[in-house]
C-alpha atoms as a PDB file:
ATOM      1  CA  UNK A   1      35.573  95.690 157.806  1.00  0.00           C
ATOM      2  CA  UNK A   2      37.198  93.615 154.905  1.00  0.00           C
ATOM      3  CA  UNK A   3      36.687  96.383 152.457  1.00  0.00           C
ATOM      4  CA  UNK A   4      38.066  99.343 154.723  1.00  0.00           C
ATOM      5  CA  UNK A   5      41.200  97.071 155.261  1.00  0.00           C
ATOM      6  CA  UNK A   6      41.337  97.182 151.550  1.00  0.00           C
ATOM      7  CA  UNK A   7      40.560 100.534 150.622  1.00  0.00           C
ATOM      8  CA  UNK A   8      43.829 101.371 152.871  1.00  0.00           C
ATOM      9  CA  UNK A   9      46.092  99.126 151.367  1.00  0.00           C
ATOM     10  CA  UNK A  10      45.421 100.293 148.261  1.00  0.00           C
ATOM     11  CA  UNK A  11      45.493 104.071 149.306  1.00  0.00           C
ATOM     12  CA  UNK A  12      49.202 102.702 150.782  1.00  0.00           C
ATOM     13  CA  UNK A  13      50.146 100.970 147.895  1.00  0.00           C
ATOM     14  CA  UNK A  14      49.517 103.811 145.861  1.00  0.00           C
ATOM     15  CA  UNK A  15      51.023 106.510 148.269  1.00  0.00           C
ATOM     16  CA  UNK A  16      53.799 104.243 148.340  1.00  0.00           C
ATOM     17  CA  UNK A  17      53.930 103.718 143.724  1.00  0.00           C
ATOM     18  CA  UNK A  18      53.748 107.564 143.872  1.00  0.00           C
ATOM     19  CA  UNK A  19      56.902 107.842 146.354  1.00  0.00           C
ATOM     20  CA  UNK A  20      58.510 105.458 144.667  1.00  0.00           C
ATOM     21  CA  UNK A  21      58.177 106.799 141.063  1.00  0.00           C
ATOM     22  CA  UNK A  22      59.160 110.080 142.541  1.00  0.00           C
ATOM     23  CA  UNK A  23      62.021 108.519 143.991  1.00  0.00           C
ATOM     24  CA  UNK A  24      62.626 107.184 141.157  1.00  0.00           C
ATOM     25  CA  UNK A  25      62.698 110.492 138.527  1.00  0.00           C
ATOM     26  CA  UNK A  26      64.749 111.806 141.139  1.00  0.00           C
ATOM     27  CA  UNK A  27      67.156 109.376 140.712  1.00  0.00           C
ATOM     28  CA  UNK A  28      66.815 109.830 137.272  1.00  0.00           C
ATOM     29  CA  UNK A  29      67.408 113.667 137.615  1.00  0.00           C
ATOM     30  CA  UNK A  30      70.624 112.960 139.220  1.00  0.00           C
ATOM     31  CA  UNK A  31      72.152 110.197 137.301  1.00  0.00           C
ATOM     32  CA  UNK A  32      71.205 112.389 133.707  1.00  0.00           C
ATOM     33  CA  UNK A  33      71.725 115.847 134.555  1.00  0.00           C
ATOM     34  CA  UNK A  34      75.520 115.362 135.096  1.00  0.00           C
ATOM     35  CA  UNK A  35      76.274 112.725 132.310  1.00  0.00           C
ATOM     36  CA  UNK A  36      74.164 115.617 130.225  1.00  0.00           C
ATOM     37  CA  UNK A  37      76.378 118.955 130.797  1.00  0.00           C
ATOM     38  CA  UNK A  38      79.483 116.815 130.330  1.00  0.00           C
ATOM     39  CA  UNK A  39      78.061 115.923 127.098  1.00  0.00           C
ATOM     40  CA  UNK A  40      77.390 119.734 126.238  1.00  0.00           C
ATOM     41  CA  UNK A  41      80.639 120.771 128.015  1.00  0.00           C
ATOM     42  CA  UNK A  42      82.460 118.575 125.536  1.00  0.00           C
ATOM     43  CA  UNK A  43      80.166 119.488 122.648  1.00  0.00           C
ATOM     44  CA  UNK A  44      81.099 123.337 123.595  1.00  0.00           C
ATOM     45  CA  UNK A  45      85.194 122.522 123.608  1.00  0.00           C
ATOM     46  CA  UNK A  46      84.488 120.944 120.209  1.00  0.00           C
ATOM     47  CA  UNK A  47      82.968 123.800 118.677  1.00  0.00           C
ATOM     48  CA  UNK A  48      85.271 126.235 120.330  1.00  0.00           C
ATOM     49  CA  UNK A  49      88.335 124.409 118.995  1.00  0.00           C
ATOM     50  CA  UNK A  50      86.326 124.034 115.226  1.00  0.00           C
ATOM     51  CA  UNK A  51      86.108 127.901 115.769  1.00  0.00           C
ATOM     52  CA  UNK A  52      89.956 128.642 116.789  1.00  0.00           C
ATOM     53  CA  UNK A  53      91.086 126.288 113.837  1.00  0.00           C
ATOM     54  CA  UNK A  54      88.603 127.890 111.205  1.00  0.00           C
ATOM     55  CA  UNK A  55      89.934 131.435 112.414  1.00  0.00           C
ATOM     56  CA  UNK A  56      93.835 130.627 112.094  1.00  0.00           C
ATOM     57  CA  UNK A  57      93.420 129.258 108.797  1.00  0.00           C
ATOM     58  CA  UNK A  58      91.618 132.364 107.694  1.00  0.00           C
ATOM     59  CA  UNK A  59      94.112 134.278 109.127  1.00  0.00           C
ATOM     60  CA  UNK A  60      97.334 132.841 109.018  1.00  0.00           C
ATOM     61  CA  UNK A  61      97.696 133.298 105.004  1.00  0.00           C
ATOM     62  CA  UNK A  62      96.902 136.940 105.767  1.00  0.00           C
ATOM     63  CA  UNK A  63     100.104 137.818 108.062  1.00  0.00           C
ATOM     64  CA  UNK A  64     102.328 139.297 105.689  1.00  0.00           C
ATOM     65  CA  UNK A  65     100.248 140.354 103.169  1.00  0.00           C
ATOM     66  CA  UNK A  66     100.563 143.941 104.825  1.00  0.00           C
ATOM     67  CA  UNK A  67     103.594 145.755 103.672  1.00  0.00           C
ATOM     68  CA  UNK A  68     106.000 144.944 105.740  1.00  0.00           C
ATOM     69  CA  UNK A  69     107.980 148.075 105.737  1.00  0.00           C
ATOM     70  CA  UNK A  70     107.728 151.111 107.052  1.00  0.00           C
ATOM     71  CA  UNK A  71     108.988 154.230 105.490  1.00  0.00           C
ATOM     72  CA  UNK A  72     109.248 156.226 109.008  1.00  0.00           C
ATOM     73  CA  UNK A  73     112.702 156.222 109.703  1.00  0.00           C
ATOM     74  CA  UNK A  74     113.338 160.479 109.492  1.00  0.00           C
ATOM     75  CA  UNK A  75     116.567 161.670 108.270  1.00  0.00           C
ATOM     76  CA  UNK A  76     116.615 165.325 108.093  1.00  0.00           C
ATOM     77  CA  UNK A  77     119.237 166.526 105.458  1.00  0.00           C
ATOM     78  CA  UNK A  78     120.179 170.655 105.677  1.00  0.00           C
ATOM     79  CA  UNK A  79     122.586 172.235 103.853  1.00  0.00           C
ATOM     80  CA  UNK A  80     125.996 172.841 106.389  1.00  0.00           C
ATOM     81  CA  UNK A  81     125.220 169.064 107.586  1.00  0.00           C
ATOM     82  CA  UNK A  82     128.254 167.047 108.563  1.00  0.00           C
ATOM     83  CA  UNK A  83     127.284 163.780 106.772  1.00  0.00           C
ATOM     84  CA  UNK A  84     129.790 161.555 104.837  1.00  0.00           C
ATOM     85  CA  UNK A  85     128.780 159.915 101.625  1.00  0.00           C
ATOM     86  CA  UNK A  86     129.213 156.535 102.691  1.00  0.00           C
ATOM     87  CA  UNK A  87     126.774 157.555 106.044  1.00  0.00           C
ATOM     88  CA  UNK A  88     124.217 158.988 103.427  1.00  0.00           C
ATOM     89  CA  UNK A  89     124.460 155.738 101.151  1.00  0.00           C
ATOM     90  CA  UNK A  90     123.379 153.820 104.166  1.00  0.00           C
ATOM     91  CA  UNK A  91     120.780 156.245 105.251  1.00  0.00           C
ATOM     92  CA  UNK A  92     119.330 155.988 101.905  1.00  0.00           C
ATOM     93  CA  UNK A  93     119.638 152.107 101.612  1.00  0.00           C
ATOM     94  CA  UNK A  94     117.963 151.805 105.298  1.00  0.00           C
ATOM     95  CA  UNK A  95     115.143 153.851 103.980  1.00  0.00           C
ATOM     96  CA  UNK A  96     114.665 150.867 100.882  1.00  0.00           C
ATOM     97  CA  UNK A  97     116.209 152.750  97.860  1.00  0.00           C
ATOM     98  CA  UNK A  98     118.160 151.312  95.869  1.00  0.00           C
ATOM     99  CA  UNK A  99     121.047 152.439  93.883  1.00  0.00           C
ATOM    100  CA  UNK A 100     120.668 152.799  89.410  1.00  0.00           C
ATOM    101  CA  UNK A 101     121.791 154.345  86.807  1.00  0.00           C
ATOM    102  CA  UNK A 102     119.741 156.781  86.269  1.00  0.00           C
ATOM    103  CA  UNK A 103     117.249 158.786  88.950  1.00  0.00           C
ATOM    104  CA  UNK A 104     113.559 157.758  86.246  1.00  0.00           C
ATOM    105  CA  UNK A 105     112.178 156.009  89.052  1.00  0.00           C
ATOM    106  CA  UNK A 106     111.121 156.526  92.628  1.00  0.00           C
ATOM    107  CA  UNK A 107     113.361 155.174  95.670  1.00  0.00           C
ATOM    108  CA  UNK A 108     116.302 155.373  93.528  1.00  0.00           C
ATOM    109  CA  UNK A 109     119.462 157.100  94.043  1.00  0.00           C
ATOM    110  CA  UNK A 110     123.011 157.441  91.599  1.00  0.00           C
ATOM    111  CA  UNK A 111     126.211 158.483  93.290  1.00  0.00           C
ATOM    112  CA  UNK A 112     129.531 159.517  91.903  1.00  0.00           C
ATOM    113  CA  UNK A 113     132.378 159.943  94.209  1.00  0.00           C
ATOM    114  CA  UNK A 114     130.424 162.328  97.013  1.00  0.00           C
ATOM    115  CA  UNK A 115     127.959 163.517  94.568  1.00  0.00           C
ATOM    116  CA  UNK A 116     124.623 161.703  95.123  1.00  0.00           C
ATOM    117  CA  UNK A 117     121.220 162.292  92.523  1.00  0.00           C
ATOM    118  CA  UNK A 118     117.939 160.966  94.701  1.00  0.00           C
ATOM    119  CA  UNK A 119     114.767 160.814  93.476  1.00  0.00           C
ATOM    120  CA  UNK A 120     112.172 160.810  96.495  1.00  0.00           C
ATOM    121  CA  UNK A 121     109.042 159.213  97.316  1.00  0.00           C
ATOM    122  CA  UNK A 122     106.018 161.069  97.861  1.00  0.00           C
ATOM    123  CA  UNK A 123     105.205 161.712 101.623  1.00  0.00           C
ATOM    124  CA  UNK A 124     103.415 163.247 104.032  1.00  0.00           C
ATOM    125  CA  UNK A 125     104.588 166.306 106.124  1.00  0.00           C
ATOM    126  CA  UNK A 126     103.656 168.110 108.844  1.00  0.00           C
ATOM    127  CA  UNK A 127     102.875 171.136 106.965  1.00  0.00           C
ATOM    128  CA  UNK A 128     101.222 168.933 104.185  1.00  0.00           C
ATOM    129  CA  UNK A 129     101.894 166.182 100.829  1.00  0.00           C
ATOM    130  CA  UNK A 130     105.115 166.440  99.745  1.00  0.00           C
ATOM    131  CA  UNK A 131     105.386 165.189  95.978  1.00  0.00           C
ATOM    132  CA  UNK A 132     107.828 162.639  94.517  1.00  0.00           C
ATOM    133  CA  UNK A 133     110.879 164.359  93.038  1.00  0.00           C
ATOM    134  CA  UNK A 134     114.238 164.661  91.606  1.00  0.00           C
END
């Protein structure tokens, strides 16, 4: 009967190693699996925050290099139209041209007294291109 007595504690002692490791990668389970998506929680915000900084700096040089402004600001001029010089020296400075000498270059305008010379941009119309002139 000695050896039956033994052949159950050993069948015990290794039922009870086997609970015990299990136990025991359980415990491991649960004291690694939190400690391990914190770690790739924080390793996301990193690369998230690399990603917002790398972006901005790309960007941010960029913001004005568009033009700026915007030649959309319609003045429709008739013949009969009530419109002082001075209001059609602001009109035409609101729209970006400038006042010269001489009409030889686009955006420009000359005035003397109410007499005004404008030399256009080119645009484009409802009804089609509309070329530069004088």
């Amino acid at each position: 009967m000695p050896n039956r007595r033994r052949r159950s504690s050993r069948r015990k002692a290794s039922r009870s190693a086997r609970a015990a490791h299990r136990r025991h990668g359980a415990s491991v389970t649960a004291y690694l699996l939190p400690r391990l998506t914190v770690v790739a929680v924080l390793v996301m915000a990193a690369y998230v925050g690399w990603l917002d900084l790398h972006v901005r700096s790309q960007f941010e040089g960029r913001r004005w290099s568009v033009p700026a402004r915007l030649y959309a600001r319609a003045a429709e001029l008739y013949p009969g139209m009530r419109l002082g010089a001075d209001q059609l020296e602001g009109e035409l400075r609101a729209a970006g041209y400038h006042r010269a000498a001489g009409v030889d270059r686009v955006a420009t305008y000359s005035r003397d007294g109410n007499r005004f010379r404008v030399h256009t941009r080119a645009f484009r119309f409802w009804d089609g291109e509309q070329p530069a002139r004088r």
